[in-house]
C-alpha atoms as a PDB file:
ATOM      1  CA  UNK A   1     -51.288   5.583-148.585  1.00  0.00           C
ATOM      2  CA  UNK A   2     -48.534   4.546-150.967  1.00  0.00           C
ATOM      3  CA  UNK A   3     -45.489   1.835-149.926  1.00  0.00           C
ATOM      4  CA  UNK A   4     -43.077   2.876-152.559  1.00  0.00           C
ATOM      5  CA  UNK A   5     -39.265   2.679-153.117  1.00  0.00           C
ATOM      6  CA  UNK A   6     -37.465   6.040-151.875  1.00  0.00           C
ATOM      7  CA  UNK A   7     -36.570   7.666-155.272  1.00  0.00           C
ATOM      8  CA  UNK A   8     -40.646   7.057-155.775  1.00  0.00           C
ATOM      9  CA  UNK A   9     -41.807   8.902-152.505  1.00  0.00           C
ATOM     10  CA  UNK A  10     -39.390  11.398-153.333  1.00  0.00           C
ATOM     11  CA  UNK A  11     -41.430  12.047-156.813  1.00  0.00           C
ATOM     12  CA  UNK A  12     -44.732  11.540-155.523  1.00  0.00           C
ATOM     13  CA  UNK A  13     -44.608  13.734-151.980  1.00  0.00           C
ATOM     14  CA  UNK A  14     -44.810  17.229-152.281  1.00  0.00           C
ATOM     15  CA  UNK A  15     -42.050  17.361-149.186  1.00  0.00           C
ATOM     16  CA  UNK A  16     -39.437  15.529-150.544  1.00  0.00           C
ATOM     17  CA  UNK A  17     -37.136  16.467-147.680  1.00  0.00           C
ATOM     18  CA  UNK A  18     -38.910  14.275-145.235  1.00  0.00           C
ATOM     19  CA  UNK A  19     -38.438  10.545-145.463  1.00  0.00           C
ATOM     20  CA  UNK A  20     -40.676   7.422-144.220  1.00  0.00           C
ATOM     21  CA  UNK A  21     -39.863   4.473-143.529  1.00  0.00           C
ATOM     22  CA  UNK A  22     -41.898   1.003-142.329  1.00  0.00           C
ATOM     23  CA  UNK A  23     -39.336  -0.480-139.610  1.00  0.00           C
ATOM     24  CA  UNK A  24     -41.248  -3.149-138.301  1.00  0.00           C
ATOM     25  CA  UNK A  25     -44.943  -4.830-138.712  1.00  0.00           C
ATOM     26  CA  UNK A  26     -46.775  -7.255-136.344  1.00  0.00           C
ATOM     27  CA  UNK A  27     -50.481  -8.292-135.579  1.00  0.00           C
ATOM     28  CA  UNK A  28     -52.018 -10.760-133.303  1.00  0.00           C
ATOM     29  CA  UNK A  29     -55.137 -12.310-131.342  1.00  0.00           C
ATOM     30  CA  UNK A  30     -56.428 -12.400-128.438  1.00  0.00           C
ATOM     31  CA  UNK A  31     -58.600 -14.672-126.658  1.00  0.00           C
ATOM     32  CA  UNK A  32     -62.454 -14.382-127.846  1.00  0.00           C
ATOM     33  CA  UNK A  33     -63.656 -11.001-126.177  1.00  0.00           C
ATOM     34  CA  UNK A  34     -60.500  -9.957-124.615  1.00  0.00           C
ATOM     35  CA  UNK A  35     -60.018  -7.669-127.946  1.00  0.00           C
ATOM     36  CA  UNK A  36     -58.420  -4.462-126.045  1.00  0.00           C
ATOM     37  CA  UNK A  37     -55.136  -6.529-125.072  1.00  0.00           C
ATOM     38  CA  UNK A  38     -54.661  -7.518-128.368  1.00  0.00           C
ATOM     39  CA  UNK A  39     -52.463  -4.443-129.926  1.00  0.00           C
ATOM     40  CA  UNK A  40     -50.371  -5.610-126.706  1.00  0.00           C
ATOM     41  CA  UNK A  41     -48.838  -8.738-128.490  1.00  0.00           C
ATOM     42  CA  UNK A  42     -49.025  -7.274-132.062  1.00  0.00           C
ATOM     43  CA  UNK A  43     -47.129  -3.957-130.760  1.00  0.00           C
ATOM     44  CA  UNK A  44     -44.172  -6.395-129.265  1.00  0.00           C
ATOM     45  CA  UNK A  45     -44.138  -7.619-132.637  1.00  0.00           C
ATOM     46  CA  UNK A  46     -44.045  -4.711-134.382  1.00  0.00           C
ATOM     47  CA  UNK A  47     -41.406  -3.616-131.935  1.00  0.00           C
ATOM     48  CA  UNK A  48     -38.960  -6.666-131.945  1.00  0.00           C
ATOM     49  CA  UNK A  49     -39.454  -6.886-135.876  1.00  0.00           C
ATOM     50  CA  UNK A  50     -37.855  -3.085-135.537  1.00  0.00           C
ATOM     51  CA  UNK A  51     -34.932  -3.906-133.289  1.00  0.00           C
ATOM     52  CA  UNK A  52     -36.230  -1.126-130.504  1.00  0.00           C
ATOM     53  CA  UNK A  53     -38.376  -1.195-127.743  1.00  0.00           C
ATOM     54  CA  UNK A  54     -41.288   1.212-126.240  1.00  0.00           C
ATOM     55  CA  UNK A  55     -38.662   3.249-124.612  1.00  0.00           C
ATOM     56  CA  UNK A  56     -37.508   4.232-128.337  1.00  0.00           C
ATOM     57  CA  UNK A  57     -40.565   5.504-129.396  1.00  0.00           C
ATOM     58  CA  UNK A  58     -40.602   9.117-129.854  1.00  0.00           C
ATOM     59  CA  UNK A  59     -44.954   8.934-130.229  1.00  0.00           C
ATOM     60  CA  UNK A  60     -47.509   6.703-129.962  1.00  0.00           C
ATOM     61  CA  UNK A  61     -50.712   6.685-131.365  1.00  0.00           C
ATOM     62  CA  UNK A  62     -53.823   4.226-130.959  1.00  0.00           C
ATOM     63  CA  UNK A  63     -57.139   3.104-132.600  1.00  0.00           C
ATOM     64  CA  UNK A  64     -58.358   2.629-129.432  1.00  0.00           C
ATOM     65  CA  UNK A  65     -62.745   2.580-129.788  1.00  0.00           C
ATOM     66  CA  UNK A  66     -62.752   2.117-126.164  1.00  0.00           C
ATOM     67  CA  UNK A  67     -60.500   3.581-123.397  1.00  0.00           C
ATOM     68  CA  UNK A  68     -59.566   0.297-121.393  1.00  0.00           C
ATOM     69  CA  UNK A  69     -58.017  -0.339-124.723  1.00  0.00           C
ATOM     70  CA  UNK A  70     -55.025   2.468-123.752  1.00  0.00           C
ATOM     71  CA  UNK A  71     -55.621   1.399-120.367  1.00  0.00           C
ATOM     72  CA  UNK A  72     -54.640  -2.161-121.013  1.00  0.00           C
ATOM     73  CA  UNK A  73     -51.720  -1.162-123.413  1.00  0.00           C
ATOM     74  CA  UNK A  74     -49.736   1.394-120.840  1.00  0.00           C
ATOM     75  CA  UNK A  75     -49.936  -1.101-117.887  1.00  0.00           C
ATOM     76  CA  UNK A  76     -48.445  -3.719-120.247  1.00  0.00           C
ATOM     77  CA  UNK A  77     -45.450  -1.200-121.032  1.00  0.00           C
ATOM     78  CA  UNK A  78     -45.324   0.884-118.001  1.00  0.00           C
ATOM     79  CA  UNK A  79     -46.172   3.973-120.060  1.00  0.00           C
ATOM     80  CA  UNK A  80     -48.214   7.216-118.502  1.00  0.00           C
ATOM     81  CA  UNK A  81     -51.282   7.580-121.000  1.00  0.00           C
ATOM     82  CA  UNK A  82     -50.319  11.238-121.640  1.00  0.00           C
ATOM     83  CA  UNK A  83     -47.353   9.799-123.687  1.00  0.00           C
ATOM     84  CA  UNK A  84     -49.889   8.542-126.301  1.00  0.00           C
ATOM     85  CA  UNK A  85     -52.586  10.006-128.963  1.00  0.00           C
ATOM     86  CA  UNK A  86     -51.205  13.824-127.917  1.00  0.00           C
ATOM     87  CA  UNK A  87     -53.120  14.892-131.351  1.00  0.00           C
ATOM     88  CA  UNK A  88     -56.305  13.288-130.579  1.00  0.00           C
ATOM     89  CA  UNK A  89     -57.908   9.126-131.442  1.00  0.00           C
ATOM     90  CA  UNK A  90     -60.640   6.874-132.623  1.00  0.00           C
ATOM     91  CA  UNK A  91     -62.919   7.701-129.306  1.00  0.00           C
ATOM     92  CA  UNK A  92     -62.258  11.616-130.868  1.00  0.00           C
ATOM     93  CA  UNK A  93     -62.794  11.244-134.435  1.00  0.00           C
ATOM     94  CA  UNK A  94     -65.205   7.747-134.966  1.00  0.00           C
ATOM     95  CA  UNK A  95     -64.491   4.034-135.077  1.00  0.00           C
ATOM     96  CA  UNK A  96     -64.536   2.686-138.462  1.00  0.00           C
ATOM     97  CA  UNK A  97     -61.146   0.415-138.151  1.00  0.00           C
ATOM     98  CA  UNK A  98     -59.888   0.971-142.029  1.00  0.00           C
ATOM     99  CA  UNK A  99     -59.762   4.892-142.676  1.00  0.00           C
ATOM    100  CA  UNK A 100     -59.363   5.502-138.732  1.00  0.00           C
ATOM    101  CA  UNK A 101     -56.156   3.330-138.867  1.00  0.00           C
ATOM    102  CA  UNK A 102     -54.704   5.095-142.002  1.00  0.00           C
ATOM    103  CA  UNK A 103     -55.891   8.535-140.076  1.00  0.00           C
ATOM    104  CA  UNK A 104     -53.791   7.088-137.338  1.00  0.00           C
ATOM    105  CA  UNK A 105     -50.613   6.344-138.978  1.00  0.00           C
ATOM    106  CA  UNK A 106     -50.190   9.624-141.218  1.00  0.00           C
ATOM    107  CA  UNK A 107     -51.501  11.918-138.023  1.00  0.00           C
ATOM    108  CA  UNK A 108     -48.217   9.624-136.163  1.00  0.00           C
ATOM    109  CA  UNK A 109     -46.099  10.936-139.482  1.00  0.00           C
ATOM    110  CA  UNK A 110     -47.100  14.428-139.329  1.00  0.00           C
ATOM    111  CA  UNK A 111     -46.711  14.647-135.308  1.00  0.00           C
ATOM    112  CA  UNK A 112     -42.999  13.401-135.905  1.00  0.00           C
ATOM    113  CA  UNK A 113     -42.193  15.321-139.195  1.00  0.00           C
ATOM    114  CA  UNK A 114     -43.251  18.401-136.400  1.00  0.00           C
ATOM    115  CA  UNK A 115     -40.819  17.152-133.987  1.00  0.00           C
ATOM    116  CA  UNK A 116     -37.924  17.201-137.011  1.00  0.00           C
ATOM    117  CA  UNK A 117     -38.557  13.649-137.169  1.00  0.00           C
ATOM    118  CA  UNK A 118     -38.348  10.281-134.696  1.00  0.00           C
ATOM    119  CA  UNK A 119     -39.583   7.030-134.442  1.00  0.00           C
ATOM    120  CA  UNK A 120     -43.531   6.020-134.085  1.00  0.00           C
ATOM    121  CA  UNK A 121     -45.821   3.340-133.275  1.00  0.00           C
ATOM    122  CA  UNK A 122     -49.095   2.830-134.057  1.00  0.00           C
ATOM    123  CA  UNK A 123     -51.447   0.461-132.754  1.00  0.00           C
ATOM    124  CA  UNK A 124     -55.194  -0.877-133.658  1.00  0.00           C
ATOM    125  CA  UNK A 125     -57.464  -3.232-132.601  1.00  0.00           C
ATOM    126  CA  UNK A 126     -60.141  -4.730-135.141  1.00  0.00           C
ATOM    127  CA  UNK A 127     -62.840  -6.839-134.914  1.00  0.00           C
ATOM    128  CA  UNK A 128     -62.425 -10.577-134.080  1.00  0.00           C
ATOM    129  CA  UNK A 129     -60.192  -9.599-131.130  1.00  0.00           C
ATOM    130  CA  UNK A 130     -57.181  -9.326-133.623  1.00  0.00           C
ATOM    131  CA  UNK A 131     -54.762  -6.529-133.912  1.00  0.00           C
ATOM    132  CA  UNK A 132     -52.067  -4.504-135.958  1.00  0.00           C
ATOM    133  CA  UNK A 133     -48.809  -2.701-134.918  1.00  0.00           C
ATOM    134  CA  UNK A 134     -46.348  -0.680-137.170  1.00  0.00           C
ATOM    135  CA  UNK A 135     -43.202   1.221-136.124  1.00  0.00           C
ATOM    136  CA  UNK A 136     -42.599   4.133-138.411  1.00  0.00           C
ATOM    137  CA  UNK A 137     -39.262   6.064-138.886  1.00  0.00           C
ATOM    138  CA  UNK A 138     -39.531   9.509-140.059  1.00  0.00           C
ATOM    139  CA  UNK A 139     -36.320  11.514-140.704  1.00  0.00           C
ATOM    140  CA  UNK A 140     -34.412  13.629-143.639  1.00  0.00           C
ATOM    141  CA  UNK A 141     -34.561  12.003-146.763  1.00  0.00           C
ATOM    142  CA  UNK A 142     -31.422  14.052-147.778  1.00  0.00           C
END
């Protein structure tokens, strides 16, 4: 994955109509084997860095290796887990954290390029109980 400028992306991305942007980032820790509620913390991050909350997300996507992962997440947010991963996750496709998190994020861009564009976060636990969030934006780059 490439973090460019827009006039860049635009060059680079053979559909230069659709436009991405990063709109917030956060990670976090948990407590020493309490590793599933850290995206929890990390995805408030991510969220308040953005200036939106869960309500605001059009998708949601998660590298969740195990389910109590998801479980954990929606209680925290009040969310129904049929609002998340509606393409498939991790417990579908493997666990290794790196490629399964950028499989993540661009499966989160295509799903809301689909919808004509929206907002999307992604989530991801990692070993050490630590975690990653990023809100994505994707919309018309004209």
């Amino acid at each position: 994955m490439v973090v460019t400028t827009p006039e860049r992306a635009r060059e680079l991305s053979r559909r230069p109509e659709v436009a991405v942007r990063l709109l917030g980032f956060g990670s976090a820790r948990a407590e020493p084997g309490y590793m599933p509620e850290a995206p929890i913390p990390a995805s408030r991050r991510a969220l308040d860095a953005a200036g939106l909350g869960i309500a605001d997300m059009d998708a949601i996507k998660s590298h969740n290796p195990f389910v109590v992962n998801d479980i954990a997440f929606c209680r925290a947010f009040g969310l129904a887990p049929e609002r998340m991963n509606n393409f498939g996750c991790s417990l579908v496709w493997g666990h290794p954290q790196g490629p399964t998190g950028l499989r993540g994020v661009i499966e989160l861009i295509e799903e809301l390029a689909g919808r004509g564009g929206g907002r999307g976060l992604f989530l991801g636990c990692a070993a050490g109980d630590s975690a990653m969030a990023a809100v994505v934006e994707v919309g018309d780059a004209r």
